[in-house]
PDB file of N, CA and C in Angstrom:
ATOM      1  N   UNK A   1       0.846  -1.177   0.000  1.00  0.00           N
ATOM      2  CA  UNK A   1       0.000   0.000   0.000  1.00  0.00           C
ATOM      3  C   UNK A   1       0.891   1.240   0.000  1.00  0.00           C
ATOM      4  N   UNK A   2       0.361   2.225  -0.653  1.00  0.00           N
ATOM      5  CA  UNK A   2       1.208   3.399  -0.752  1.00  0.00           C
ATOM      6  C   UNK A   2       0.355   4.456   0.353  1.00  0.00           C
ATOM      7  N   UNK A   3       1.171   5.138   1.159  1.00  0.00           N
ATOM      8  CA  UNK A   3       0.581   6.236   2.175  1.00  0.00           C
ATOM      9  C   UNK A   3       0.808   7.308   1.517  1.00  0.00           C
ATOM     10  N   UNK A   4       0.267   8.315   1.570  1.00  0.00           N
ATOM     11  CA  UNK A   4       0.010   9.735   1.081  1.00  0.00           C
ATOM     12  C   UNK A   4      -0.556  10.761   1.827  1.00  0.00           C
ATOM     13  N   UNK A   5       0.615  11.854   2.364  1.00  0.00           N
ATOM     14  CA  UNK A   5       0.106  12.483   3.368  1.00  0.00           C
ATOM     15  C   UNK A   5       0.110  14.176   2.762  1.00  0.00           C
ATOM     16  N   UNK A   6      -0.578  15.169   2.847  1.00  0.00           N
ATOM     17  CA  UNK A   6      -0.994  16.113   2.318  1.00  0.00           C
ATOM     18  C   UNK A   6      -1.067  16.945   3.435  1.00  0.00           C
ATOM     19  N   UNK A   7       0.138  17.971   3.858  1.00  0.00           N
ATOM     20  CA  UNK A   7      -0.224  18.616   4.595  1.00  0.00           C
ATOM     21  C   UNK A   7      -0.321  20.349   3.576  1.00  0.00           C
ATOM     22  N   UNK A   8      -1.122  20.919   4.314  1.00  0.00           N
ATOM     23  CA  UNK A   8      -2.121  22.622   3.946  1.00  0.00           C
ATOM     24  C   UNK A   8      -1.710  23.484   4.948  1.00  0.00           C
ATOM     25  N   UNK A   9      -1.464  24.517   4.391  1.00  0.00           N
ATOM     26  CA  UNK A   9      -1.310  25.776   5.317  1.00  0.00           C
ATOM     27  C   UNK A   9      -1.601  27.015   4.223  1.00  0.00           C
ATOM     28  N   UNK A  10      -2.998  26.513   3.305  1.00  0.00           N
ATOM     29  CA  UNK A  10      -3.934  27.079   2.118  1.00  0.00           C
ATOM     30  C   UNK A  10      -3.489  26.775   0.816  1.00  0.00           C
ATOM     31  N   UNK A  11      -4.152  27.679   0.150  1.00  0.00           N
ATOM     32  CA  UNK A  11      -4.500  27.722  -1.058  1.00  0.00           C
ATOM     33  C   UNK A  11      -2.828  27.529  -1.451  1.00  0.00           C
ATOM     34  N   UNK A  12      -2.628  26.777  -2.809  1.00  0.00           N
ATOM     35  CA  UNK A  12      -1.335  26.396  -3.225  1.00  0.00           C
ATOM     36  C   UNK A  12       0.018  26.640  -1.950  1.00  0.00           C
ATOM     37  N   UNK A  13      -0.590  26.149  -0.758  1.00  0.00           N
ATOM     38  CA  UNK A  13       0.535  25.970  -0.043  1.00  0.00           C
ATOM     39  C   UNK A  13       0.604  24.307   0.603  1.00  0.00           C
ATOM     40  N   UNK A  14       0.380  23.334  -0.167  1.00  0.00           N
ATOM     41  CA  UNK A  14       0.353  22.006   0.044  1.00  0.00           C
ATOM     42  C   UNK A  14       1.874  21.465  -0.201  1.00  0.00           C
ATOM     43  N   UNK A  15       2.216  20.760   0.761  1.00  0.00           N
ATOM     44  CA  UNK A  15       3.297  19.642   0.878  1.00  0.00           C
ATOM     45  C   UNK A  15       3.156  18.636   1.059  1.00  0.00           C
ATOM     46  N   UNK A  16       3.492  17.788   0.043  1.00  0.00           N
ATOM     47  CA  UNK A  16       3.127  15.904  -0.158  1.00  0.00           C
ATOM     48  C   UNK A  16       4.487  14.552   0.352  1.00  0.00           C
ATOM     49  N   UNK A  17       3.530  13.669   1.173  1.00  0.00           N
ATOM     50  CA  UNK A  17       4.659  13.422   1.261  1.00  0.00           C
ATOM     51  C   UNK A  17       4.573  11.869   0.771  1.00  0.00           C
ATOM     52  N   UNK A  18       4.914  10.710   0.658  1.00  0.00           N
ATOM     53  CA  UNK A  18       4.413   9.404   0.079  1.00  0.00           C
ATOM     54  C   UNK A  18       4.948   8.202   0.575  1.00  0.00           C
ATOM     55  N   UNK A  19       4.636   7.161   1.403  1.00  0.00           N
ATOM     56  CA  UNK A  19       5.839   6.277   2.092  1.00  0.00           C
ATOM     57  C   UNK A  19       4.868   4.863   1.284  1.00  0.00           C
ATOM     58  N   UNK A  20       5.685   4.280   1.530  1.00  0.00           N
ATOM     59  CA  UNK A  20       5.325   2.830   0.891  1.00  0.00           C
ATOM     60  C   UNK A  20       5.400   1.526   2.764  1.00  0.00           C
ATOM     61  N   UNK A  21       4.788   0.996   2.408  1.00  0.00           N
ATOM     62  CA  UNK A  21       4.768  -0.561   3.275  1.00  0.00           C
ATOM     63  C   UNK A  21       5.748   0.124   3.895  1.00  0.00           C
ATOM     64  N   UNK A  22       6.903  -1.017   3.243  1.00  0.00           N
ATOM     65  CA  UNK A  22       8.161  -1.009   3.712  1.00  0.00           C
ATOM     66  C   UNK A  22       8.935   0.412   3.988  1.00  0.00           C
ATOM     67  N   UNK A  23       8.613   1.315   3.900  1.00  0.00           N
ATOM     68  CA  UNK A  23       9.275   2.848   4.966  1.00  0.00           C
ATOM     69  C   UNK A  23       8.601   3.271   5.986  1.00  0.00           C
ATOM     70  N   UNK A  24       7.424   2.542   5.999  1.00  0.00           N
ATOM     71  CA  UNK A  24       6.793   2.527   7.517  1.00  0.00           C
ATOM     72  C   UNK A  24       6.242   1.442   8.690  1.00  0.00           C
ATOM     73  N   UNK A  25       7.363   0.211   8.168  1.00  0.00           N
ATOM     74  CA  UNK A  25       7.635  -1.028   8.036  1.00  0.00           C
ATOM     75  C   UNK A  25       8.955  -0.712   9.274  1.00  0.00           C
ATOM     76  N   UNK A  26       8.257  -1.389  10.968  1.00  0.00           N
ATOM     77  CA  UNK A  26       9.301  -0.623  11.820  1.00  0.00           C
ATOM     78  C   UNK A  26       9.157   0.127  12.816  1.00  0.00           C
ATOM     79  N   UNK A  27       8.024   0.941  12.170  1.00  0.00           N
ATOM     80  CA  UNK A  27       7.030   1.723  13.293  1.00  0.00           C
ATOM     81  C   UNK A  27       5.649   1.559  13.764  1.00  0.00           C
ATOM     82  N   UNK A  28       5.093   2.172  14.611  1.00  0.00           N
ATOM     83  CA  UNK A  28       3.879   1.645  15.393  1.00  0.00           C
ATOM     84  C   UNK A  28       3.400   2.923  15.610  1.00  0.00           C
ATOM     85  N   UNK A  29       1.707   2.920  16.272  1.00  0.00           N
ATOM     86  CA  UNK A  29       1.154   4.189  16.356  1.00  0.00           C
ATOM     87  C   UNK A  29       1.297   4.374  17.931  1.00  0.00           C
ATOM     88  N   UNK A  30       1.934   3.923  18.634  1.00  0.00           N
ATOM     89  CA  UNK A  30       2.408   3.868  19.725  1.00  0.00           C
ATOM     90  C   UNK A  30       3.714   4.819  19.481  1.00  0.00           C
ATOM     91  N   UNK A  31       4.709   4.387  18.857  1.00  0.00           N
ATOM     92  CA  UNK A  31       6.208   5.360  18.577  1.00  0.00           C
ATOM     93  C   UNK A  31       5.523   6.462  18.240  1.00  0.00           C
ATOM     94  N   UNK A  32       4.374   6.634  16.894  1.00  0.00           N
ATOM     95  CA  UNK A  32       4.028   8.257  16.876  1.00  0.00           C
ATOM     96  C   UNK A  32       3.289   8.870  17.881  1.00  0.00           C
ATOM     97  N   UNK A  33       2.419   8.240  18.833  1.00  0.00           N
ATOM     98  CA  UNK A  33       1.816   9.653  19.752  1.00  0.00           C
ATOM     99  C   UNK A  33       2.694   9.786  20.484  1.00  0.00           C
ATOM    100  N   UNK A  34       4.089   8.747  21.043  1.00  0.00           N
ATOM    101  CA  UNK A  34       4.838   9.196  21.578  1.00  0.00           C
ATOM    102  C   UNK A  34       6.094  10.650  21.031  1.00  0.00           C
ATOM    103  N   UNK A  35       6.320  10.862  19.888  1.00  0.00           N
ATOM    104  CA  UNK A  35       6.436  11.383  19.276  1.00  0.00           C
ATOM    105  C   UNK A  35       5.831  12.481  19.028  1.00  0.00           C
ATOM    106  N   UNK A  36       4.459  12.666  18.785  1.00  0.00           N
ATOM    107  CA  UNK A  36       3.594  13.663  18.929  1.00  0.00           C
ATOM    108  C   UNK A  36       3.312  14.444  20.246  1.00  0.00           C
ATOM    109  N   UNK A  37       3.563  13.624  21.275  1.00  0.00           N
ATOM    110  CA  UNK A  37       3.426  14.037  22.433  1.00  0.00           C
ATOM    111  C   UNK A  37       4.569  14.787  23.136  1.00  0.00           C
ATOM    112  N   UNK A  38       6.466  14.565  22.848  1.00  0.00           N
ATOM    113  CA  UNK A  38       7.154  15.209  23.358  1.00  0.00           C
ATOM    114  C   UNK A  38       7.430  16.617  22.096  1.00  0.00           C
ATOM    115  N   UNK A  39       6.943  16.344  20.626  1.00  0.00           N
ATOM    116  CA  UNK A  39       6.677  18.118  19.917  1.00  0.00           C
ATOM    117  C   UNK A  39       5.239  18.354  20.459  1.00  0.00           C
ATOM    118  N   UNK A  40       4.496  18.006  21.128  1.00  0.00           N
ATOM    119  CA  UNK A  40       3.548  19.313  21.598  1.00  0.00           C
ATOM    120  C   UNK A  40       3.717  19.821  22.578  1.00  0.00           C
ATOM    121  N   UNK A  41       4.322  19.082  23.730  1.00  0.00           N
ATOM    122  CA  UNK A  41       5.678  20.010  24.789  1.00  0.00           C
ATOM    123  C   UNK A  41       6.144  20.502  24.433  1.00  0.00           C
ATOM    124  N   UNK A  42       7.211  19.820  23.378  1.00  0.00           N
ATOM    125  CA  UNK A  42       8.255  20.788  22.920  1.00  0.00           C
ATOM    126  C   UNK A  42       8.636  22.205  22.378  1.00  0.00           C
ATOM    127  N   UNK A  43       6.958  22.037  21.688  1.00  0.00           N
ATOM    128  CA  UNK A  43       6.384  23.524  20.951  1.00  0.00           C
ATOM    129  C   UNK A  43       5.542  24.041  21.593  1.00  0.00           C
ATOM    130  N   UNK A  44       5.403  23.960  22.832  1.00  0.00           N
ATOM    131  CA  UNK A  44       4.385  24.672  23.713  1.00  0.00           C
ATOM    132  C   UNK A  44       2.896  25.286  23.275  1.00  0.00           C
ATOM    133  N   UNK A  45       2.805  23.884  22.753  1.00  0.00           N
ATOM    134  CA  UNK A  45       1.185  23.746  22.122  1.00  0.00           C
ATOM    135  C   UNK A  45       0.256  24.007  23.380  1.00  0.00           C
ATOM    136  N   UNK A  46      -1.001  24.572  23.107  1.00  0.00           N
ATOM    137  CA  UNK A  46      -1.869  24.611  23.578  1.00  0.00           C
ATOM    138  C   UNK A  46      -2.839  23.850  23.234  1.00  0.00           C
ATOM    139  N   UNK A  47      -3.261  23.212  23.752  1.00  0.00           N
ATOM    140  CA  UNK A  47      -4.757  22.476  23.700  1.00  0.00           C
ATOM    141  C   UNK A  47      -6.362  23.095  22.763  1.00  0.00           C
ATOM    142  N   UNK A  48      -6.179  22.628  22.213  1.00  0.00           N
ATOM    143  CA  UNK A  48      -7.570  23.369  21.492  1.00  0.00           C
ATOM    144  C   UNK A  48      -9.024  23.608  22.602  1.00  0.00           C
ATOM    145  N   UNK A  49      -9.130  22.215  23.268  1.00  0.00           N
ATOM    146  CA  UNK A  49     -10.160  22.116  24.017  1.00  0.00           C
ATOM    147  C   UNK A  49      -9.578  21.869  25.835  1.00  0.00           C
ATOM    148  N   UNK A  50      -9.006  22.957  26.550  1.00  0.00           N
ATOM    149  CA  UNK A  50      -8.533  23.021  27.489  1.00  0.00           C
ATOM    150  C   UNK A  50      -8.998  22.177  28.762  1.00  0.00           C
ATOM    151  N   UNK A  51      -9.904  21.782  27.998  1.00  0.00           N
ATOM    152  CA  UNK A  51     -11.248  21.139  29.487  1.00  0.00           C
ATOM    153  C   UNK A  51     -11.313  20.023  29.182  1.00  0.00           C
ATOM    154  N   UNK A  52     -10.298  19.354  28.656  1.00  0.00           N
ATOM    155  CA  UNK A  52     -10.353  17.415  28.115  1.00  0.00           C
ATOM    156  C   UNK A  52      -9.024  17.074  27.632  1.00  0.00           C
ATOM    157  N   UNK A  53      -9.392  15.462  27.379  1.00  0.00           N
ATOM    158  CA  UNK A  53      -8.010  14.587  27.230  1.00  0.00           C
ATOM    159  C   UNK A  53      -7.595  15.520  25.228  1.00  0.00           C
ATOM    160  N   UNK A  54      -6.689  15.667  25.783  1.00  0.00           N
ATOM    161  CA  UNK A  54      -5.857  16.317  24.204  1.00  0.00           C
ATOM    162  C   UNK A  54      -6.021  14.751  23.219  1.00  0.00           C
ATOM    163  N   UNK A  55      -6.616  14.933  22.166  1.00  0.00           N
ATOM    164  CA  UNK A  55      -6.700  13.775  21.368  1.00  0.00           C
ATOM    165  C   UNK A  55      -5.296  13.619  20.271  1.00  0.00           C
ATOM    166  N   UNK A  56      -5.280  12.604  19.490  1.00  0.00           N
ATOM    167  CA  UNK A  56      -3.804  12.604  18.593  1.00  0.00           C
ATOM    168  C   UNK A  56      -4.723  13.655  17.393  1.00  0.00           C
ATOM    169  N   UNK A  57      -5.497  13.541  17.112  1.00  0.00           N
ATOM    170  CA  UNK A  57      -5.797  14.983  15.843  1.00  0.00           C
ATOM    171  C   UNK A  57      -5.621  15.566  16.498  1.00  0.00           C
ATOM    172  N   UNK A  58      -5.939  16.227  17.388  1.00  0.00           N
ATOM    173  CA  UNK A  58      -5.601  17.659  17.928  1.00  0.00           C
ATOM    174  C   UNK A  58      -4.137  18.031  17.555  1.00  0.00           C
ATOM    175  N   UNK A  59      -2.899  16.718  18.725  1.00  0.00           N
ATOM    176  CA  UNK A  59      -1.802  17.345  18.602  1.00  0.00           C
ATOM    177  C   UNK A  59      -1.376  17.364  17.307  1.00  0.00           C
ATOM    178  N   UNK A  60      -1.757  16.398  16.196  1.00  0.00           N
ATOM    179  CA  UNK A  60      -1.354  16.638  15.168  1.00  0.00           C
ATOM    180  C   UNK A  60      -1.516  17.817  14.568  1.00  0.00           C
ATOM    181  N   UNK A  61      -2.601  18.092  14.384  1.00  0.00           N
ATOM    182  CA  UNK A  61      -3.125  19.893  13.715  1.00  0.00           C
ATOM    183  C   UNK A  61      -2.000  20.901  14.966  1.00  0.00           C
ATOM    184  N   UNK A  62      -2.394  20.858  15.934  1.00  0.00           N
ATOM    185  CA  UNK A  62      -1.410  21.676  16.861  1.00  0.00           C
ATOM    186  C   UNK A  62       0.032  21.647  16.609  1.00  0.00           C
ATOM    187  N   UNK A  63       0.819  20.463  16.475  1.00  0.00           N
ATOM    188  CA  UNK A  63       2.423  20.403  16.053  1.00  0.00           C
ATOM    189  C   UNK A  63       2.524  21.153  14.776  1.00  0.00           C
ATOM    190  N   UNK A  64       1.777  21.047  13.775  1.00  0.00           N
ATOM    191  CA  UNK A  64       1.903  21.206  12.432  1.00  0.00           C
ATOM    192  C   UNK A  64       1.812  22.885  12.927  1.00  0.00           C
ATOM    193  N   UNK A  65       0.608  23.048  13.342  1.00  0.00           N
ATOM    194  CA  UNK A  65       0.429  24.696  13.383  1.00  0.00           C
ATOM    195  C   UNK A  65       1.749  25.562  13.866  1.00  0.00           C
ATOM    196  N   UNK A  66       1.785  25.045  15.366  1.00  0.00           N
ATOM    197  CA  UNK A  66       3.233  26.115  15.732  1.00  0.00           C
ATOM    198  C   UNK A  66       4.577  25.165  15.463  1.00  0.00           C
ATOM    199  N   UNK A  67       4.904  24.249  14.582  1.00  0.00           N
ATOM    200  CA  UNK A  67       5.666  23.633  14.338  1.00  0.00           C
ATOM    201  C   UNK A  67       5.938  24.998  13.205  1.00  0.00           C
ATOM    202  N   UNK A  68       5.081  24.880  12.323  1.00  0.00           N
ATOM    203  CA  UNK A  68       5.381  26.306  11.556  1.00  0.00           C
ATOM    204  C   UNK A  68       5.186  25.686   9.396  1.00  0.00           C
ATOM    205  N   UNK A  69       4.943  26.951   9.247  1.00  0.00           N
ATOM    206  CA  UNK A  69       5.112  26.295   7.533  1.00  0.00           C
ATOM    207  C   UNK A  69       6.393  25.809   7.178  1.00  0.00           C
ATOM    208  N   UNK A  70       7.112  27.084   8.014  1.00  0.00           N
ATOM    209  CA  UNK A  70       8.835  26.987   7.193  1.00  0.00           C
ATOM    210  C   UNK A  70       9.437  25.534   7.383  1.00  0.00           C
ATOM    211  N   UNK A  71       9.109  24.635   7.965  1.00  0.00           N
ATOM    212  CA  UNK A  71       9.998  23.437   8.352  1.00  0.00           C
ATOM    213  C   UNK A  71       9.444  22.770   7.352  1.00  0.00           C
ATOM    214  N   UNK A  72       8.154  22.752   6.368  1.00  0.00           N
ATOM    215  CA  UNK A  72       7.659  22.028   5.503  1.00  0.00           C
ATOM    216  C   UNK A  72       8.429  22.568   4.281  1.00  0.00           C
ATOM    217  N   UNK A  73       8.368  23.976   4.239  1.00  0.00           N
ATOM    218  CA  UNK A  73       8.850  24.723   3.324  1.00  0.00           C
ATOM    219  C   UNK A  73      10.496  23.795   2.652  1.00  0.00           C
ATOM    220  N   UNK A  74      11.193  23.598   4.135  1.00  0.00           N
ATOM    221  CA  UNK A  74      12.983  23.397   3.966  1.00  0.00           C
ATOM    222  C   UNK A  74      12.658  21.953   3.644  1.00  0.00           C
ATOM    223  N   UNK A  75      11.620  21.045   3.770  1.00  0.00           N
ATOM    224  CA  UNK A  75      11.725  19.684   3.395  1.00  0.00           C
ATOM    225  C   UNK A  75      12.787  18.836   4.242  1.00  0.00           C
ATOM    226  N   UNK A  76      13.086  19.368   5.311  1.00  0.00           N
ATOM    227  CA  UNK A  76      14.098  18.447   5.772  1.00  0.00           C
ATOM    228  C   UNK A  76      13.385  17.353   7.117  1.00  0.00           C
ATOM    229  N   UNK A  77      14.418  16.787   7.728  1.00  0.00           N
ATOM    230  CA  UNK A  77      14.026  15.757   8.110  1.00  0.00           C
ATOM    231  C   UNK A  77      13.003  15.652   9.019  1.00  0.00           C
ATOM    232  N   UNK A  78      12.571  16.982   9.882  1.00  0.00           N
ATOM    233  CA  UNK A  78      11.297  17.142  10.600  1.00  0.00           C
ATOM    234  C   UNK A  78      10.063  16.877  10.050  1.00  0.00           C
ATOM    235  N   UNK A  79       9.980  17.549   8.897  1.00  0.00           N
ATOM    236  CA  UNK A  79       8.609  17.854   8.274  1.00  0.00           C
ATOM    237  C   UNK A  79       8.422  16.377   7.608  1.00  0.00           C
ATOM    238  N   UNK A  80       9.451  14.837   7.044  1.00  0.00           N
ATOM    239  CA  UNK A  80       9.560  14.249   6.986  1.00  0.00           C
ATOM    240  C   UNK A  80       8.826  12.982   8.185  1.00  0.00           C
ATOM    241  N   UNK A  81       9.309  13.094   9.531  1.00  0.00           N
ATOM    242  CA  UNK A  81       8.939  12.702  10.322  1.00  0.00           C
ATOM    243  C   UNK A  81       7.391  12.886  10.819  1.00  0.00           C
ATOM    244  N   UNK A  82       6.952  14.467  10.682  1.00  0.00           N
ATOM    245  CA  UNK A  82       5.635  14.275  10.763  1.00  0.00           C
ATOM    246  C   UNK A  82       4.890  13.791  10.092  1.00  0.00           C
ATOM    247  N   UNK A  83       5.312  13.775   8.966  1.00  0.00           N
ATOM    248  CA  UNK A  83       4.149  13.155   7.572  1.00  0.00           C
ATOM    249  C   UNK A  83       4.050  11.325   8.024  1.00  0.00           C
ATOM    250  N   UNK A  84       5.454  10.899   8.319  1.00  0.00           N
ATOM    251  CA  UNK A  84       5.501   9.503   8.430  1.00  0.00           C
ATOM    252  C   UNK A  84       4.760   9.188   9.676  1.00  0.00           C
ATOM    253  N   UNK A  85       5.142   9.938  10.681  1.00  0.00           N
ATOM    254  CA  UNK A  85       4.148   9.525  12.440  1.00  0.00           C
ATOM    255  C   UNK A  85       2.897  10.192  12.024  1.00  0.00           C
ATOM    256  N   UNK A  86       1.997  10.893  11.445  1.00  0.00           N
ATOM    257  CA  UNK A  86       1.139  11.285  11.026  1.00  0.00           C
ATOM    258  C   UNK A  86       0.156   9.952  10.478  1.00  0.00           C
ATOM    259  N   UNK A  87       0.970   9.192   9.339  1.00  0.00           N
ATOM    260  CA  UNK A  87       0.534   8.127   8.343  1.00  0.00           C
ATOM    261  C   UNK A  87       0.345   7.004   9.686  1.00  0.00           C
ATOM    262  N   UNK A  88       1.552   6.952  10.592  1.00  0.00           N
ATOM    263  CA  UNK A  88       1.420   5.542  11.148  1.00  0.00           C
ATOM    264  C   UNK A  88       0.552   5.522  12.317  1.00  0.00           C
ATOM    265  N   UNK A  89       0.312   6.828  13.233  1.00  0.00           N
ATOM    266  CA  UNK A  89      -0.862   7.539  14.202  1.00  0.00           C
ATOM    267  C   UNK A  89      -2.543   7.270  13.916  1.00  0.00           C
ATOM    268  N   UNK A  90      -2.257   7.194  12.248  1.00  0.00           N
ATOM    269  CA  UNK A  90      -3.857   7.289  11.630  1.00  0.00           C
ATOM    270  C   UNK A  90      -3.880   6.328  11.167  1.00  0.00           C
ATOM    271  N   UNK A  91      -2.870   5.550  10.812  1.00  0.00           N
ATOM    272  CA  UNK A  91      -3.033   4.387   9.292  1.00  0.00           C
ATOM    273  C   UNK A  91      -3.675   4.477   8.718  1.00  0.00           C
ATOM    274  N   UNK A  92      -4.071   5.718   8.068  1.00  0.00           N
ATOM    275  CA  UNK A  92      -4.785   5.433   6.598  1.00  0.00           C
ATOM    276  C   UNK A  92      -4.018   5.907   5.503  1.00  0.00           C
ATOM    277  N   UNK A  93      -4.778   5.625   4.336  1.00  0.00           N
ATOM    278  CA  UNK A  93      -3.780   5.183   3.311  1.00  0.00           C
ATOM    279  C   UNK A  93      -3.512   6.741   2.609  1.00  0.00           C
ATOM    280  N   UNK A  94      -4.406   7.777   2.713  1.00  0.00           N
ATOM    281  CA  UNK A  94      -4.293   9.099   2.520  1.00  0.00           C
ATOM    282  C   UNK A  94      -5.033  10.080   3.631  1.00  0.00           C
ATOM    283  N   UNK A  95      -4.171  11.036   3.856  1.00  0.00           N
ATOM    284  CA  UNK A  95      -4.638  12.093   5.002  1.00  0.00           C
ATOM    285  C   UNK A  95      -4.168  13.183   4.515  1.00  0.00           C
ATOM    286  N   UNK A  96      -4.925  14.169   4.892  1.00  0.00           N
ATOM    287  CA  UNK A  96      -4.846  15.849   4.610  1.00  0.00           C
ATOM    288  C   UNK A  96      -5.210  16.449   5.597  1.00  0.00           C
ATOM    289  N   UNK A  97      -4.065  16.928   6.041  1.00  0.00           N
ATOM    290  CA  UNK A  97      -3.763  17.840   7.456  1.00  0.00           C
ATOM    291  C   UNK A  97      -3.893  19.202   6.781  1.00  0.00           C
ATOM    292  N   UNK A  98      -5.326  19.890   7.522  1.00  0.00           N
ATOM    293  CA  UNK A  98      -5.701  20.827   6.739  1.00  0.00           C
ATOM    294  C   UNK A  98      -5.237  22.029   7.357  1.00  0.00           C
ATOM    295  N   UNK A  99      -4.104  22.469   7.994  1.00  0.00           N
ATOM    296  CA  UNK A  99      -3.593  23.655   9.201  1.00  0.00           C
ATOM    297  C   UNK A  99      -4.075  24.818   9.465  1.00  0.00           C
ATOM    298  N   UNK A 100      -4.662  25.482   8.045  1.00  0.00           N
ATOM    299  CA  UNK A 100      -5.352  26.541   8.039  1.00  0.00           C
ATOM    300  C   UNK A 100      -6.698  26.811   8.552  1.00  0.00           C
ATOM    301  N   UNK A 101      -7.150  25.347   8.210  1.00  0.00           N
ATOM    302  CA  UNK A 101      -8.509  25.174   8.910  1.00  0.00           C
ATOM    303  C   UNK A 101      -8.819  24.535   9.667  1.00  0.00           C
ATOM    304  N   UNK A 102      -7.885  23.697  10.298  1.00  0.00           N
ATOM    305  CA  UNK A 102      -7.570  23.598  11.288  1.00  0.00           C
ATOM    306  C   UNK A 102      -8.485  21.782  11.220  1.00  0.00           C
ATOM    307  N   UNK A 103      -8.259  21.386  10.428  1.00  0.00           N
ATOM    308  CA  UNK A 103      -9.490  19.962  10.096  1.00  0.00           C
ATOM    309  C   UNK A 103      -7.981  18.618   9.558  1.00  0.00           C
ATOM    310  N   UNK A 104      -8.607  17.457   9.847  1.00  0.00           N
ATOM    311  CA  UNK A 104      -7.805  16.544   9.227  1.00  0.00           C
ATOM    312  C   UNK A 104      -8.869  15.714   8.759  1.00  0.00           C
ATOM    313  N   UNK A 105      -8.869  15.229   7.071  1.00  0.00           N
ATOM    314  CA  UNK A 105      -9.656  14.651   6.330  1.00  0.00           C
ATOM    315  C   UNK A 105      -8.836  13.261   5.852  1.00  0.00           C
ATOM    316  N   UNK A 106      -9.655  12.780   5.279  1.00  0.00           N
ATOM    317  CA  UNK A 106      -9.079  11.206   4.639  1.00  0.00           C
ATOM    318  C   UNK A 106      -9.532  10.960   3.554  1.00  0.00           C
TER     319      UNK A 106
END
């Protein structure tokens, strides 16, 4: 199966990213919320819904948000990592992390 992850921060500002089986062949959705969980410390995310358990969409839309465009922009190995713990968090076979609007679709 091919994964396909689509992250938005609007109109012609999309970054694609594409892993196959075997490049996400290794990891677990256990390694990504762990993962997700020390960048939403790390980036001193706030909680969307302050009054409940922080869900993995949330931190995902939240990392991406103050994680920032520019790290998608440079393509390097961060913006890499989220797309892949993103794919293996959700396992589905396409996701679109919508940042601007703050939505994640499939």
């Amino acid at each position: 199966m091919l994964y396909h992850v689509i992250v938005s921060f609007g109109k012609e500002k999309e970054y694609e990213y594409k892993f196959s089986d075997s490049e996400l062949a290794g990891g677990s959705a256990e390694e990504a919320r762990r993962w997700f969980d020390k960048e939403f410390t790390d980036l001193e995310c706030e909680p969307s819904n302050p009054m409940g358990k922080v869900l993995i969409i949330d931190k995902i839309l939240n990392v991406a948000r103050y994680g920032g465009e520019q790290r998608f922009v440079d393509g390097k190995d961060w913006a890499k990592q989220f797309a892949r713990y993103t794919a293996l968090a959700l396992g589905r076979d396409t996701i679109r992390v919508d940042v601007a609007g703050f939505n994640i679709g499939y």
